[in-house]
PDB file of N, CA and C in Angstrom:
ATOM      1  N   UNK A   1       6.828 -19.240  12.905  1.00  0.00           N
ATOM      2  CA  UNK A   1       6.700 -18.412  11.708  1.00  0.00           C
ATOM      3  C   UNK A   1       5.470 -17.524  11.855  1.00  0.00           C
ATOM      4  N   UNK A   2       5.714 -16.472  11.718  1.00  0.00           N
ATOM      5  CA  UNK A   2       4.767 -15.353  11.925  1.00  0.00           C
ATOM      6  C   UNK A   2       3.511 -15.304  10.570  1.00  0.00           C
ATOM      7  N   UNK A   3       2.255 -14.836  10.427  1.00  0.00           N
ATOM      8  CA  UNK A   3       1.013 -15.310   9.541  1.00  0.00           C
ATOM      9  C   UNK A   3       1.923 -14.460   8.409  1.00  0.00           C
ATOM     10  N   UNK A   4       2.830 -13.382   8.702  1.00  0.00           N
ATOM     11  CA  UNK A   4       3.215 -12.168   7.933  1.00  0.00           C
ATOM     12  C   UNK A   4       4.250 -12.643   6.692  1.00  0.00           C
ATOM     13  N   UNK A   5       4.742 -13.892   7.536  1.00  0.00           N
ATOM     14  CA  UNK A   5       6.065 -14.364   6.225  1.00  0.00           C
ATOM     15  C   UNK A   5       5.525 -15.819   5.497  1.00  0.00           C
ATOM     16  N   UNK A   6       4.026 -15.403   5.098  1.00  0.00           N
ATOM     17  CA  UNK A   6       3.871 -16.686   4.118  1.00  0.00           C
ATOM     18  C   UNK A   6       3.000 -15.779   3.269  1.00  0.00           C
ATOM     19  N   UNK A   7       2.578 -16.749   2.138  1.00  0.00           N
ATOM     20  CA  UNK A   7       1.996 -16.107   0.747  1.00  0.00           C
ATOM     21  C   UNK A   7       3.013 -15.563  -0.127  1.00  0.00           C
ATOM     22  N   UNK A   8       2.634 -15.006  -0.524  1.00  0.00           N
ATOM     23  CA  UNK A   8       3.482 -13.497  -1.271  1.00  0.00           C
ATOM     24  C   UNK A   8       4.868 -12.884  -0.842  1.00  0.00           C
ATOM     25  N   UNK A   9       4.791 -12.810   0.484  1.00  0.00           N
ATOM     26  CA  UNK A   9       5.798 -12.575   1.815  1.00  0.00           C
ATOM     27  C   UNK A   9       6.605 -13.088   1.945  1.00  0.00           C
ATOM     28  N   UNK A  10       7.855 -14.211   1.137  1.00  0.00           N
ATOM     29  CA  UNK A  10       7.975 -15.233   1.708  1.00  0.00           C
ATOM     30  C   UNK A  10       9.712 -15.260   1.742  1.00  0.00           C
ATOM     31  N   UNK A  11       9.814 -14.044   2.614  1.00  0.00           N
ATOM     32  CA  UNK A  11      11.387 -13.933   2.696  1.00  0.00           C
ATOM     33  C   UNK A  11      11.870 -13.305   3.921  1.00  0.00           C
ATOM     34  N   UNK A  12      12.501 -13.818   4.556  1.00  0.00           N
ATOM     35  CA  UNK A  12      13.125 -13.067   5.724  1.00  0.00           C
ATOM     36  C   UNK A  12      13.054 -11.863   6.262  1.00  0.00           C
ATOM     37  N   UNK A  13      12.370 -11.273   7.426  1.00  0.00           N
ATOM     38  CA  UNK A  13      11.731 -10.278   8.013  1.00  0.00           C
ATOM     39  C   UNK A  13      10.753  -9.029   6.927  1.00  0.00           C
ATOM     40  N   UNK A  14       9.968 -10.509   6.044  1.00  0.00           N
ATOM     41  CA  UNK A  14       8.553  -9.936   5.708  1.00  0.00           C
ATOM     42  C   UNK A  14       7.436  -9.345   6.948  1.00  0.00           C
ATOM     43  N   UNK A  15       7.937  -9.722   8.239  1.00  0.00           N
ATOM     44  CA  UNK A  15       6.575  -9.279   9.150  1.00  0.00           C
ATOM     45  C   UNK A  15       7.709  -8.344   9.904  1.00  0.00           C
ATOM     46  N   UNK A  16       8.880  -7.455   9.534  1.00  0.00           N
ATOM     47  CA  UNK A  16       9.596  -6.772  10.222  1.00  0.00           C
ATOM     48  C   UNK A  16       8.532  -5.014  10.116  1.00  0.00           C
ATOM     49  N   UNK A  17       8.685  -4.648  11.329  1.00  0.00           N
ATOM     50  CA  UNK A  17       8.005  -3.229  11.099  1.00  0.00           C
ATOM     51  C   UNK A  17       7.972  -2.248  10.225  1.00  0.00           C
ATOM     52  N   UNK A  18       9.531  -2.275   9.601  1.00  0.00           N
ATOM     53  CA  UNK A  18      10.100  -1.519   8.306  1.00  0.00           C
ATOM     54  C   UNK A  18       8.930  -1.524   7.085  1.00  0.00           C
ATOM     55  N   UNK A  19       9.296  -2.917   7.380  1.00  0.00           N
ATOM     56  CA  UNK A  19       8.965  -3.904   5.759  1.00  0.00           C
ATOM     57  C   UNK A  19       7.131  -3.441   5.646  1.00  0.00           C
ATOM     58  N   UNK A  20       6.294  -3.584   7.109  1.00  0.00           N
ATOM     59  CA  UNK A  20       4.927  -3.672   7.087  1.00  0.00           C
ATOM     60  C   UNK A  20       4.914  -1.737   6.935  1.00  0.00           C
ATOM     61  N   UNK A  21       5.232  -1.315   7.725  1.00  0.00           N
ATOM     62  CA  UNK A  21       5.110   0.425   7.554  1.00  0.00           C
ATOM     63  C   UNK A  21       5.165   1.068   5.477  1.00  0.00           C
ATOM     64  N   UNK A  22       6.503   0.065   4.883  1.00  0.00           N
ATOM     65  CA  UNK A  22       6.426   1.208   3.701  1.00  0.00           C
ATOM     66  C   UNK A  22       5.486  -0.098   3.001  1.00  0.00           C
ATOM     67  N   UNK A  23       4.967  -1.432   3.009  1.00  0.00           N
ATOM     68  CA  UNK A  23       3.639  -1.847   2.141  1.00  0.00           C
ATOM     69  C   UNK A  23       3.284  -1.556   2.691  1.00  0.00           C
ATOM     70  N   UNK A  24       2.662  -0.675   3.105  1.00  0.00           N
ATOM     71  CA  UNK A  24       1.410  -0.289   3.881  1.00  0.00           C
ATOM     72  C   UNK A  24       1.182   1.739   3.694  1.00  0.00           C
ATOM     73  N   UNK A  25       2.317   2.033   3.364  1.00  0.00           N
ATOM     74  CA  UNK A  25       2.105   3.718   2.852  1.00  0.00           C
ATOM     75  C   UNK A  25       2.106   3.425   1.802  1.00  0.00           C
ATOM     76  N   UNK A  26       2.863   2.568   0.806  1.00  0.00           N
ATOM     77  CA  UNK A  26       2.709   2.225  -0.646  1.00  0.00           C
ATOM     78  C   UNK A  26       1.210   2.206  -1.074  1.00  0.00           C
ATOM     79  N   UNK A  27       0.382   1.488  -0.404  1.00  0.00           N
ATOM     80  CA  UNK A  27      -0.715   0.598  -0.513  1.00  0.00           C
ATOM     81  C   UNK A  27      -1.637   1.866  -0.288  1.00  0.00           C
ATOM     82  N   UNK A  28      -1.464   2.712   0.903  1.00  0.00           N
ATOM     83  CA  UNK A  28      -2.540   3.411   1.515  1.00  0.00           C
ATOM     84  C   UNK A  28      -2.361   4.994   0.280  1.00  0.00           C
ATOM     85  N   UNK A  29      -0.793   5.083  -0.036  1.00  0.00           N
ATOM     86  CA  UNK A  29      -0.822   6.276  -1.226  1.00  0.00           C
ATOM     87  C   UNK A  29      -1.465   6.393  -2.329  1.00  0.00           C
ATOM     88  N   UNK A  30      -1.160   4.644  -3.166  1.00  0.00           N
ATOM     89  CA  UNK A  30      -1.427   4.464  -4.515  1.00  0.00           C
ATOM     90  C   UNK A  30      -3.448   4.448  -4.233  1.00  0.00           C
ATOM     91  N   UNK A  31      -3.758   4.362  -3.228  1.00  0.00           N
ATOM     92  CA  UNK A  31      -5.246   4.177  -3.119  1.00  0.00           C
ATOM     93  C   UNK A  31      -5.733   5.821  -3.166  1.00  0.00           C
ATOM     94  N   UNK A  32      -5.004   6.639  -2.297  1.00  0.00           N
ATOM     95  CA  UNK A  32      -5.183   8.149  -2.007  1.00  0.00           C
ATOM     96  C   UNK A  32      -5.089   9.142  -3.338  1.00  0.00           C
ATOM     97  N   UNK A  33      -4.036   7.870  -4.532  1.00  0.00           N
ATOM     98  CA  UNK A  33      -3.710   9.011  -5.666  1.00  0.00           C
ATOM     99  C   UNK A  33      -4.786   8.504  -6.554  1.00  0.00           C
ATOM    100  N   UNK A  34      -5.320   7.484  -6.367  1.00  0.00           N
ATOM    101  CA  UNK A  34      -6.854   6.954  -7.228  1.00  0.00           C
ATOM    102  C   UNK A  34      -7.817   7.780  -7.270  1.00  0.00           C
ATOM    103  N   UNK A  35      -7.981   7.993  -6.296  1.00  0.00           N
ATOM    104  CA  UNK A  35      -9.604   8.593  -6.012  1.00  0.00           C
ATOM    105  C   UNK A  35      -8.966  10.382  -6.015  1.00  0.00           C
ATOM    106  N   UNK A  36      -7.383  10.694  -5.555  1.00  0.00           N
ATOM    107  CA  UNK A  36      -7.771  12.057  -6.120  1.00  0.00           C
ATOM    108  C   UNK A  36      -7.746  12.557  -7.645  1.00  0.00           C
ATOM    109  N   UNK A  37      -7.094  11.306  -8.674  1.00  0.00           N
ATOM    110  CA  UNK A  37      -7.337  11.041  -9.940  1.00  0.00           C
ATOM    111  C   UNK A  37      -8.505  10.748 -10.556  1.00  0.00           C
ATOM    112  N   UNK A  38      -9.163  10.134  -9.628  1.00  0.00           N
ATOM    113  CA  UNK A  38     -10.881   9.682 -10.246  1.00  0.00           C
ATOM    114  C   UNK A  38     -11.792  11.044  -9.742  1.00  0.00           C
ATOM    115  N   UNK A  39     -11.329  12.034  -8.779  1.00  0.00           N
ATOM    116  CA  UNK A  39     -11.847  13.122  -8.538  1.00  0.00           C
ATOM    117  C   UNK A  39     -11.642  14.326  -9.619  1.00  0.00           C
ATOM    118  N   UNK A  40     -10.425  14.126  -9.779  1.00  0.00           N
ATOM    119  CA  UNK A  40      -9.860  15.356 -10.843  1.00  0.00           C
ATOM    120  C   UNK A  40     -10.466  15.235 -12.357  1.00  0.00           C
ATOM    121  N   UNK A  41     -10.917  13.675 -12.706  1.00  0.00           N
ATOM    122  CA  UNK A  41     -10.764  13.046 -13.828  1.00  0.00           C
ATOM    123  C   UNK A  41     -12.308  13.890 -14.131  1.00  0.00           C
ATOM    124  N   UNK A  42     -13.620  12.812 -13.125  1.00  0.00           N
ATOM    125  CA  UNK A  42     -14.747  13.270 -13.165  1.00  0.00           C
ATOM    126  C   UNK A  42     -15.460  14.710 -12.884  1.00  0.00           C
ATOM    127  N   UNK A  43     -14.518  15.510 -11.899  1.00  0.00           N
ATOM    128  CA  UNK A  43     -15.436  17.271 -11.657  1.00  0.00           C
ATOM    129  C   UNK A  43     -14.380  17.645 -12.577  1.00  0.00           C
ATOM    130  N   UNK A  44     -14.300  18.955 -12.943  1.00  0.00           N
ATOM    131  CA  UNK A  44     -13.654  19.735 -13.016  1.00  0.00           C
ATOM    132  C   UNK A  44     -13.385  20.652 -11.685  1.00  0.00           C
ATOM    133  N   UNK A  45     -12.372  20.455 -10.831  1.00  0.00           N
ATOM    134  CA  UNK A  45     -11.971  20.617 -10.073  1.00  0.00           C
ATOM    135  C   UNK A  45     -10.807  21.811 -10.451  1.00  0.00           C
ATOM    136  N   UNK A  46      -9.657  21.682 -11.234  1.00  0.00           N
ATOM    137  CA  UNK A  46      -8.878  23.026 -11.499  1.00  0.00           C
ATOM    138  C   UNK A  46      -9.499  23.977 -12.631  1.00  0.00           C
TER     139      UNK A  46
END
């Protein structure tokens, strides 16, 4: 059993490349739309 299919993970090809590629643009977007929200929020930027 791979470290990838326990915890949270815990279903059949949780450590498949698919599966790790879109949690992992999910994860890396919702972080990218934070800070350009916490950018927009704090300057006046438009």
């Amino acid at each position: 059993m791979s470290d990838l299919n326990r915890g949270i993970m815990k279903f059949k090809g949780a450590d498949s490349p698919i599966a790790v590629t879109l949690s992992g643009a999910l994860i890396l977007g919702s972080i990218v739309f934070l800070i350009l929200w916490a950018m927009d929020s704090a300057y006046a930027i438009r």
